[in-house]
C-alpha atoms as a PDB file:
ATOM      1  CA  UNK A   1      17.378  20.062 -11.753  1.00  0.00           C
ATOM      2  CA  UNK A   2      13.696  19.390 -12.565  1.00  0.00           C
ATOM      3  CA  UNK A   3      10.968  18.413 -10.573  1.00  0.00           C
ATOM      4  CA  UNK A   4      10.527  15.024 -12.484  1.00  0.00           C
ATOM      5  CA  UNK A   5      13.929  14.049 -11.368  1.00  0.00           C
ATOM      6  CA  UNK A   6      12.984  13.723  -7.626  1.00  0.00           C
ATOM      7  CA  UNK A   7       9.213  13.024  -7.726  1.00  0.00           C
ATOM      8  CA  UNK A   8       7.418   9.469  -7.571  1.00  0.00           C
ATOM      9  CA  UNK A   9       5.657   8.486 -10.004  1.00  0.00           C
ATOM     10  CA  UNK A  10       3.712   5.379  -8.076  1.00  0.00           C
ATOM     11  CA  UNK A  11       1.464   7.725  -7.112  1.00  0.00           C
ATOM     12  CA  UNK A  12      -1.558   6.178  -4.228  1.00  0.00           C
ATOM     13  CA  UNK A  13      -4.106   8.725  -5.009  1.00  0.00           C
ATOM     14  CA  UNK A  14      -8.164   8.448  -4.108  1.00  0.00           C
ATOM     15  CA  UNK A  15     -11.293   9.630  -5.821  1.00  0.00           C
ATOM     16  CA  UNK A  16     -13.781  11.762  -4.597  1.00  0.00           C
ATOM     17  CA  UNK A  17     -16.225   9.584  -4.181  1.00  0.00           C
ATOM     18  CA  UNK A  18     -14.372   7.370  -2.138  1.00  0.00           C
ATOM     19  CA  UNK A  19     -15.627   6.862   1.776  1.00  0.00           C
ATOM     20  CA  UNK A  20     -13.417   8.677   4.602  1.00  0.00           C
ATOM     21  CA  UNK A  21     -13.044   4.741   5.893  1.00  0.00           C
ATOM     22  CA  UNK A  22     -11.414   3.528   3.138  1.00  0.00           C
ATOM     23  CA  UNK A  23      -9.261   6.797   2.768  1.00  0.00           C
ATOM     24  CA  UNK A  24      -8.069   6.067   6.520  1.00  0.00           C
ATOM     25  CA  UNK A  25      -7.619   2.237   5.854  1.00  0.00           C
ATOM     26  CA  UNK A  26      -5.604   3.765   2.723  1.00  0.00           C
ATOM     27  CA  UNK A  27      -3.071   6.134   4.779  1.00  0.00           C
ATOM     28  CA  UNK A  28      -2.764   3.578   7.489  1.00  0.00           C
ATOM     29  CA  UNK A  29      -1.775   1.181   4.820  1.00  0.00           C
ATOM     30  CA  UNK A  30       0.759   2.975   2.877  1.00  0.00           C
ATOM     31  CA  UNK A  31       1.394   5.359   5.973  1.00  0.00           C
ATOM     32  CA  UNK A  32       0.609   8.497   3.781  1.00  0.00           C
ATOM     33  CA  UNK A  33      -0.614  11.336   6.111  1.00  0.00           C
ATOM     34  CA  UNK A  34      -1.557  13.188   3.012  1.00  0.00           C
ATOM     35  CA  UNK A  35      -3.178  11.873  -0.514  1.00  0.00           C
ATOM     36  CA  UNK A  36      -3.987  13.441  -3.990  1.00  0.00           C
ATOM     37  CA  UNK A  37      -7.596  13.076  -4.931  1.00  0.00           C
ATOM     38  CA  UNK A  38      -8.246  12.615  -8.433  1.00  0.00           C
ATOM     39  CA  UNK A  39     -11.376  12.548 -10.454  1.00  0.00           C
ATOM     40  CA  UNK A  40     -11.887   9.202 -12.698  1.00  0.00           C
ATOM     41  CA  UNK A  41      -9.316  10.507 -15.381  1.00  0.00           C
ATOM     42  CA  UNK A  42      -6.978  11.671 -13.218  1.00  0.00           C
ATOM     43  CA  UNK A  43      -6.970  14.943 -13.023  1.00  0.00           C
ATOM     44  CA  UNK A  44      -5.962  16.504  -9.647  1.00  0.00           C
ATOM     45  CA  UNK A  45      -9.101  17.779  -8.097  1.00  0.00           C
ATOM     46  CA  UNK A  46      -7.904  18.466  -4.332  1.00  0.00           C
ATOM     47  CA  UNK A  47      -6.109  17.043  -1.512  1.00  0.00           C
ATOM     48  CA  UNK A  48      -7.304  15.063   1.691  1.00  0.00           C
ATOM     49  CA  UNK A  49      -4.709  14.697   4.965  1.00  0.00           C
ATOM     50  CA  UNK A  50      -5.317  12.682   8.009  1.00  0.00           C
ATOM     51  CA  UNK A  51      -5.459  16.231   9.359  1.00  0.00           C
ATOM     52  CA  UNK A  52      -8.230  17.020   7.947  1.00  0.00           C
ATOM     53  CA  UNK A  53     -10.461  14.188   8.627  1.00  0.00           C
ATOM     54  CA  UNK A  54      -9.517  14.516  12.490  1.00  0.00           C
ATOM     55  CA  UNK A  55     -10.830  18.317  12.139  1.00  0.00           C
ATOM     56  CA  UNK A  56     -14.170  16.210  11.060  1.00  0.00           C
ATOM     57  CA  UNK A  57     -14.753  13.997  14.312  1.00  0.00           C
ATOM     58  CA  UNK A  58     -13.716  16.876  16.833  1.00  0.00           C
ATOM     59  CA  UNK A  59     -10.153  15.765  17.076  1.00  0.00           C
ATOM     60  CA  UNK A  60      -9.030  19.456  16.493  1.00  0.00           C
ATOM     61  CA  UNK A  61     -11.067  20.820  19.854  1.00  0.00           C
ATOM     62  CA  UNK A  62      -8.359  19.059  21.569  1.00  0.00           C
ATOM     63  CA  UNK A  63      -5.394  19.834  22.928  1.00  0.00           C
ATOM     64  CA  UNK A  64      -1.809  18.212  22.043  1.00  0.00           C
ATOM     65  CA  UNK A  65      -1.835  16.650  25.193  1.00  0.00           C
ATOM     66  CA  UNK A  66      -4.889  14.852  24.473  1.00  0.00           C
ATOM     67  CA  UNK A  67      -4.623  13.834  20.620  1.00  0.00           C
ATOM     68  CA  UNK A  68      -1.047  11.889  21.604  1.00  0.00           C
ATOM     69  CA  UNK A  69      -3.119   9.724  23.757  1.00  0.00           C
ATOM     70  CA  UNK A  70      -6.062   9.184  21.258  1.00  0.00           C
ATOM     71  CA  UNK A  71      -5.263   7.067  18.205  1.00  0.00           C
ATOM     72  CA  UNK A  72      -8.081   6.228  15.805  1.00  0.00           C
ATOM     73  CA  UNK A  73      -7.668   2.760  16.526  1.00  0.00           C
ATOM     74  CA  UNK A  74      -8.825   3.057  19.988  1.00  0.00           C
ATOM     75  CA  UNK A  75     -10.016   6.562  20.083  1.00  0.00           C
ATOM     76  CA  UNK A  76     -12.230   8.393  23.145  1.00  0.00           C
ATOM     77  CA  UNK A  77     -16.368   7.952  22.837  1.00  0.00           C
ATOM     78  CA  UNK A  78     -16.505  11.797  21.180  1.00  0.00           C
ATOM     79  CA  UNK A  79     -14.371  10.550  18.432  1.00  0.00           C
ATOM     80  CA  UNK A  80     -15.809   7.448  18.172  1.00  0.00           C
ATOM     81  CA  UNK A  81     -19.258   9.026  17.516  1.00  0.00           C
ATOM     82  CA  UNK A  82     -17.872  11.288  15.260  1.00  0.00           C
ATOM     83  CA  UNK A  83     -15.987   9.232  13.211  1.00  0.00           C
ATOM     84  CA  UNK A  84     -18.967   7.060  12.893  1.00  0.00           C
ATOM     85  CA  UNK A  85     -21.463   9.862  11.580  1.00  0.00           C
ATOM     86  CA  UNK A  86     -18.825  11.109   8.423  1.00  0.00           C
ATOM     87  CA  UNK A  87     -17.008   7.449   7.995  1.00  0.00           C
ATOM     88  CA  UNK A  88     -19.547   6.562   5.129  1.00  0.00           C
ATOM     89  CA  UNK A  89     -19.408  10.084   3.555  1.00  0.00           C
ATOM     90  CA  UNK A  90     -17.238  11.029   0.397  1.00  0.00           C
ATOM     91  CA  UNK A  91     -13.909  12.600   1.010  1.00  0.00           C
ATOM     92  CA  UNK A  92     -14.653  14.505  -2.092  1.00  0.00           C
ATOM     93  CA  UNK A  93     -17.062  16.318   0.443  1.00  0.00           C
ATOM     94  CA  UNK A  94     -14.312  17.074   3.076  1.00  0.00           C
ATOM     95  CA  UNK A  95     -11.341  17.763   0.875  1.00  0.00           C
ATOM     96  CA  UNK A  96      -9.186  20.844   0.364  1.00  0.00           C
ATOM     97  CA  UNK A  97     -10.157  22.088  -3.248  1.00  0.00           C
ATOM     98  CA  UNK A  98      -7.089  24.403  -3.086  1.00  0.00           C
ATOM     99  CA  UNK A  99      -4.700  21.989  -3.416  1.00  0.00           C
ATOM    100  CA  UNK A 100      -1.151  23.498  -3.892  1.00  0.00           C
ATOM    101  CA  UNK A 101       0.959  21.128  -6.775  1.00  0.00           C
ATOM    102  CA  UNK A 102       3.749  21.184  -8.571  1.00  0.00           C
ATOM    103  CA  UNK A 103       4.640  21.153 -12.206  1.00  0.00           C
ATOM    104  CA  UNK A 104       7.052  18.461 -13.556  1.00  0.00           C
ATOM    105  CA  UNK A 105       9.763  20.696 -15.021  1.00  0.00           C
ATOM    106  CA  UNK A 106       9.404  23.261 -12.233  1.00  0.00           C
ATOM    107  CA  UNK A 107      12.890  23.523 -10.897  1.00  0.00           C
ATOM    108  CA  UNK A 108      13.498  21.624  -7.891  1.00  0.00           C
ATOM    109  CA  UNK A 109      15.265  24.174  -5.764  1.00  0.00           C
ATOM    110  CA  UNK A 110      12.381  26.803  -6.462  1.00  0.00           C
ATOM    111  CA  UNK A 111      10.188  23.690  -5.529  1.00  0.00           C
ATOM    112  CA  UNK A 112      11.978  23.566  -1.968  1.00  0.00           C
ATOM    113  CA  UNK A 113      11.748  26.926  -1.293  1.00  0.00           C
ATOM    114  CA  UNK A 114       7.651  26.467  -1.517  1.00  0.00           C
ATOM    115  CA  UNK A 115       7.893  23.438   0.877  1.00  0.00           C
ATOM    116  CA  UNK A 116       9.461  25.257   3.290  1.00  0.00           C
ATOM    117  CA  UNK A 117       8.044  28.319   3.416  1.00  0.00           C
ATOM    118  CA  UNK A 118       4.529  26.587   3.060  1.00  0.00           C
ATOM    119  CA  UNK A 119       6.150  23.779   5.703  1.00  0.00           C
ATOM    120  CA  UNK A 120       4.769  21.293   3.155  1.00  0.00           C
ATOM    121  CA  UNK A 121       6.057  17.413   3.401  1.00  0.00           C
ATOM    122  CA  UNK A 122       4.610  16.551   0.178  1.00  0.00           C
ATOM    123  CA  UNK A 123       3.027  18.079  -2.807  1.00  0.00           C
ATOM    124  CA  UNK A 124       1.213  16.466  -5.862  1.00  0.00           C
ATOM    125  CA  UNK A 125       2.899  16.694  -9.462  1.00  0.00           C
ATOM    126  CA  UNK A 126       0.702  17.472 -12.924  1.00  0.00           C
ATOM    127  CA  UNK A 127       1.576  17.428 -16.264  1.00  0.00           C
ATOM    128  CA  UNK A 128       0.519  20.559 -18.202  1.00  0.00           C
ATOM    129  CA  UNK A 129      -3.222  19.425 -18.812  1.00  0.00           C
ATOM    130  CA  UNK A 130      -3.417  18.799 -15.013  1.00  0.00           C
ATOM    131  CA  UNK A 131      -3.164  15.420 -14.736  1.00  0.00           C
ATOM    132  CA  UNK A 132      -1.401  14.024 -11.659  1.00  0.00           C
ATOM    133  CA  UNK A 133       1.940  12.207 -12.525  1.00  0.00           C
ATOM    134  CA  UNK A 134       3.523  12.486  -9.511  1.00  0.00           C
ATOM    135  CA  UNK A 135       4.366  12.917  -5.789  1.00  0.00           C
ATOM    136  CA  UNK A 136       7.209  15.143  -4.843  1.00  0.00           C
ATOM    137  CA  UNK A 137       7.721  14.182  -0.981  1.00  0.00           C
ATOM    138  CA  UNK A 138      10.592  16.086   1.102  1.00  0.00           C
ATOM    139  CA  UNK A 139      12.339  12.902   2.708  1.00  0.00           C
ATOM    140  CA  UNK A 140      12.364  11.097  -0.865  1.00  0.00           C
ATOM    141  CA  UNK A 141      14.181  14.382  -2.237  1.00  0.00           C
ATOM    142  CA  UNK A 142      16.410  14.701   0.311  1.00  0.00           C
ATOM    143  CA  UNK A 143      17.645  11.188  -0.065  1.00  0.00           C
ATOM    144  CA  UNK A 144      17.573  11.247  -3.706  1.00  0.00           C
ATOM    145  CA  UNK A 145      19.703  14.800  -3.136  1.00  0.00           C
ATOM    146  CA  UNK A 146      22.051  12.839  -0.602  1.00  0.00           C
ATOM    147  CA  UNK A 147      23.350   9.974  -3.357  1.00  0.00           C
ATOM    148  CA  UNK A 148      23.518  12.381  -5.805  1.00  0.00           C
ATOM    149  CA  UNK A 149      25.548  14.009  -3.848  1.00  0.00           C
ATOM    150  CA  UNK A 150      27.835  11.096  -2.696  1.00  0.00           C
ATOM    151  CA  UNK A 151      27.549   9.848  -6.353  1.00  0.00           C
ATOM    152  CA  UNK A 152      29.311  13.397  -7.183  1.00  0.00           C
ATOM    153  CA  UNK A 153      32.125  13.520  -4.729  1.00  0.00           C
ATOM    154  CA  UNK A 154      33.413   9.759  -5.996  1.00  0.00           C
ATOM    155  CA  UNK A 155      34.306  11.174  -9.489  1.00  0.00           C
END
């Protein structure tokens, strides 16, 4: 089984010169904690995660504790500051250029190993140029896994 099988190909990706405040508005909108950033042909050029734009307001010099009583909607003065200096900057500044991906005939269970050795929830998909084609995310998999599966064990 390939990649391509189990990936999706609606794909909410954002460019680097896009502003961290419309990346958040972005993730809180399609509730993505993790996005592809492409450059304006669509080429994979990195990934951003909510993760990493909390390491930019301070949100990482806290403790677990804390950060499950902030949210960014009403988050502590520090944050709020914070978030207020880098919320007009690019996210192409702030975003991991080492992006891992995935090919689209890579085969899926060599795929899963990755994830979970790499505890990855999702990982972008390129074609052979580079161009992103694709998210491969764990819970779509598994589902997709599941009926095929249960679509099996009927015949």
């Amino acid at each position: 089984m390939r990649v391509q099988e189990f990936m999706i190909k609606d794909v909410i990706s954002v460019e680097y010169y896009n502003i961290v405040q419309d990346v958040l508005i972005i993730m809180q909108e399609y509730r993505h904690m993790n996005l592809p950033v492409v450059n304006s042909e669509g080429y994979l050029i990195g990934t951003v995660s909510a993760l990493d734009i909390m390491g930019l307001v301070g949100m990482e010099k806290i403790s677990p504790y804390e950060s499950a009583l902030i949210s960014l909607e009403a988050p502590g003065d520090f944050v709020f500051e914070d978030l207020q200096a880098v919320k007009n900057k690019y996210i192409g500044e702030f975003m991991n250029t080492d992006a891992k991906f995935v090919y689209e005939d890579d085969n899926i269970s060599h795929i899963m190993s990755i994830l979970l050795a790499q505890k990855l929830v999702s990982i972008p998909v390129v074609d052979g140029s580079g161009k992103l084609i694709g998210m491969l995310d764990s819970i779509e998999m598994l589902r997709k896994m599941l009926n095929y599966s249960e679509e099996k064990n009927k015949d």
